[in-house]
C-alpha atoms as a PDB file:
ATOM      1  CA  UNK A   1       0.000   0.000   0.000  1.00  0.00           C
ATOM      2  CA  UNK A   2       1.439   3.298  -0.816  1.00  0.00           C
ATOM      3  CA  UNK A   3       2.943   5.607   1.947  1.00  0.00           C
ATOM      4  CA  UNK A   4       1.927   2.592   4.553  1.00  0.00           C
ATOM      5  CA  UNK A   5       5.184   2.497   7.045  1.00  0.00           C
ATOM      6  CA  UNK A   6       7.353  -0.228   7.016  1.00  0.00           C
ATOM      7  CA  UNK A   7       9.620   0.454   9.757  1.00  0.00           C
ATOM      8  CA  UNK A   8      10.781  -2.800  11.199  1.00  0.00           C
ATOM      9  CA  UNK A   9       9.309  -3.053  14.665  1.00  0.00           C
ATOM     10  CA  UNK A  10       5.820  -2.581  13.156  1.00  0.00           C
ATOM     11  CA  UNK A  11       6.827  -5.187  10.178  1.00  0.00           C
ATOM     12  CA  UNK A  12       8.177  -7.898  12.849  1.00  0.00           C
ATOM     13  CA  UNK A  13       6.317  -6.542  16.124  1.00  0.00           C
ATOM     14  CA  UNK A  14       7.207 -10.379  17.521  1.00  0.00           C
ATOM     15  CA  UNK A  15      10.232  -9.946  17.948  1.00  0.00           C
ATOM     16  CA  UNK A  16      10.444  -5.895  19.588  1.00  0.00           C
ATOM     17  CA  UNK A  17      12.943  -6.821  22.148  1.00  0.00           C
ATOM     18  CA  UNK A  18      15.592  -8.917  20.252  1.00  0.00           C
ATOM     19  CA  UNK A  19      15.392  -6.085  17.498  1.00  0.00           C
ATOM     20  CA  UNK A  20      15.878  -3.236  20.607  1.00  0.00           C
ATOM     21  CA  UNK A  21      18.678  -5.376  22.410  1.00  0.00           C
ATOM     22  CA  UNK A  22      20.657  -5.552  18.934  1.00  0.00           C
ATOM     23  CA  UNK A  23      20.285  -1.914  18.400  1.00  0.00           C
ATOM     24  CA  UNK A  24      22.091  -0.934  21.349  1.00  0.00           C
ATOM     25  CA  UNK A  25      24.528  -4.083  21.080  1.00  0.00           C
ATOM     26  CA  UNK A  26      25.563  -4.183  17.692  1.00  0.00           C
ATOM     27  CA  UNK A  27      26.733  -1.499  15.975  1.00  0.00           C
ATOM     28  CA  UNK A  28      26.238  -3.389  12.153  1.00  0.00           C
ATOM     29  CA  UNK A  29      22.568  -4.149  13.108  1.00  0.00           C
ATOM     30  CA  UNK A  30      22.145  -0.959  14.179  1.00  0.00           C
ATOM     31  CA  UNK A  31      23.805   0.790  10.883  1.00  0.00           C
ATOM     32  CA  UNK A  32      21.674  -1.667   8.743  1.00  0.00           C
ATOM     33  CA  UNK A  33      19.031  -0.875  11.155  1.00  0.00           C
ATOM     34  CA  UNK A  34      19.276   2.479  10.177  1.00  0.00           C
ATOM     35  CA  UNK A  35      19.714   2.201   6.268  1.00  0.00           C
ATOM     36  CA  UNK A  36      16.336   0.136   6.581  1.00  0.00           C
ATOM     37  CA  UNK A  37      14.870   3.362   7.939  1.00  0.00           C
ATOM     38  CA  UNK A  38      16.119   5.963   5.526  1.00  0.00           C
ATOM     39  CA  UNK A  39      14.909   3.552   2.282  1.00  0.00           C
ATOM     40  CA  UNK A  40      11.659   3.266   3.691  1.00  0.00           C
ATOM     41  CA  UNK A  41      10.927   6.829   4.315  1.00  0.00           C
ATOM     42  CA  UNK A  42      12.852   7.379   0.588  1.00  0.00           C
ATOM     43  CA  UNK A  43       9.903   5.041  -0.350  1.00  0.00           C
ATOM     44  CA  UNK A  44       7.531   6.629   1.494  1.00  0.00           C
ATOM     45  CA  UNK A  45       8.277   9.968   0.192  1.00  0.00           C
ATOM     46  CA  UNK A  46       8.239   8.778  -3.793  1.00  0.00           C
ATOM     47  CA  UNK A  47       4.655   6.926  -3.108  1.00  0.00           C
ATOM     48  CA  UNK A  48       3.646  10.105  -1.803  1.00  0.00           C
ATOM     49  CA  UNK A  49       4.743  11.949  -4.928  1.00  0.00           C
ATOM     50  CA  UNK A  50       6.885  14.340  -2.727  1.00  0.00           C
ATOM     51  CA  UNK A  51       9.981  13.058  -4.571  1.00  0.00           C
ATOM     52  CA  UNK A  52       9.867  12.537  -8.495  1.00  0.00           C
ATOM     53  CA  UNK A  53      11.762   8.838  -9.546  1.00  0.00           C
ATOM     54  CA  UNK A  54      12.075   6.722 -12.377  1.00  0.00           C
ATOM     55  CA  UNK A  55       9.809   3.389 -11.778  1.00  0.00           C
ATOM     56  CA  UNK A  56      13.205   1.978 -12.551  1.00  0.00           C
ATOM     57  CA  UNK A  57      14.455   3.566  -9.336  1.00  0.00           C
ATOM     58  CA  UNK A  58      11.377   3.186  -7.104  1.00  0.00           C
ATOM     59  CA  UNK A  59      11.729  -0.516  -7.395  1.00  0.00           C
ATOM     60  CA  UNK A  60      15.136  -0.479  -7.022  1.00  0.00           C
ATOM     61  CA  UNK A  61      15.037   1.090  -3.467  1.00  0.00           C
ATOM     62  CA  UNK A  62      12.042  -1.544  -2.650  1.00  0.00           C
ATOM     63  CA  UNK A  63      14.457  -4.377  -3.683  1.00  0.00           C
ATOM     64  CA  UNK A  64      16.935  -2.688  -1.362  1.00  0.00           C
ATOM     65  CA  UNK A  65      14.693  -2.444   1.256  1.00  0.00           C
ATOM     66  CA  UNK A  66      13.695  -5.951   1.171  1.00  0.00           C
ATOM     67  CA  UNK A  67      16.985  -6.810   0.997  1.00  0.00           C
ATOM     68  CA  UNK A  68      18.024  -5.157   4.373  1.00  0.00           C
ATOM     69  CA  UNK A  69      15.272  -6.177   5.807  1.00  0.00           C
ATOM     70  CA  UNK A  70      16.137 -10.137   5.033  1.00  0.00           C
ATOM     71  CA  UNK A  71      19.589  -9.336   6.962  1.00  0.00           C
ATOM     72  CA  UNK A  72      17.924  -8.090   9.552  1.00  0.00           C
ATOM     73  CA  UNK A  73      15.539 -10.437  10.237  1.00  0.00           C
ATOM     74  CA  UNK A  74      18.450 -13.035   9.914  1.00  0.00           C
ATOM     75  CA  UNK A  75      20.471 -11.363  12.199  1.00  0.00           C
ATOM     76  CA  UNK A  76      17.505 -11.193  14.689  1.00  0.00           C
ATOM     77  CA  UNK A  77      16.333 -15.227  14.685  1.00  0.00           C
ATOM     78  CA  UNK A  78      20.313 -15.730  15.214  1.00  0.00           C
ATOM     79  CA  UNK A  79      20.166 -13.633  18.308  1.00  0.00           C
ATOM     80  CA  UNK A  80      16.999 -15.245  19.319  1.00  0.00           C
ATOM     81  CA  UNK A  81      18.917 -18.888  18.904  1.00  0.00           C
ATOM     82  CA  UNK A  82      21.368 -17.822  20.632  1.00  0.00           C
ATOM     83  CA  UNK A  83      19.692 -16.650  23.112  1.00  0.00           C
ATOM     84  CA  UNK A  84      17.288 -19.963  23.933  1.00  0.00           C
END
């Protein structure tokens, strides 16, 4: 849906505290964690038509974003192993 947020706590709610503990642990989760952030709202802003891309581009970033967001969430289950 266009201009719906994707930020990863509301996209993986489950797992809230592994995703908070690694923010403050780990400082590649956390720059990943950020990069996430900044496509989304990219995204957000081109669905929104405040920014003007090629469709080229606008799926490029969503590729991107689904493809930090597959680190992240791999990242997060290992923690979560690890941790039971």
């Amino acid at each position: 849906m266009y201009g719906e947020h994707h930020d990863l706590v509301h996209e993986l709610p489950e797992h809230r505290e592994a995703i908070h503990t690694l923010k403050t642990e780990n400082a590649h989760f956390a720059r990943l964690f950020e990069q996430y952030h900044e496509v989304d709202k990219h995204i957000r802003r081109v669905e929104q038509e405040i920014e003007v891309v090629s469709d080229e581009h606008a799926e490029e970033l969503k590729r991107k974003r689904l493809a930090l967001k597959d680190e992240l969430f791999a990242m997060i289950r290992k923690h979560e192993d690890a941790a039971a």
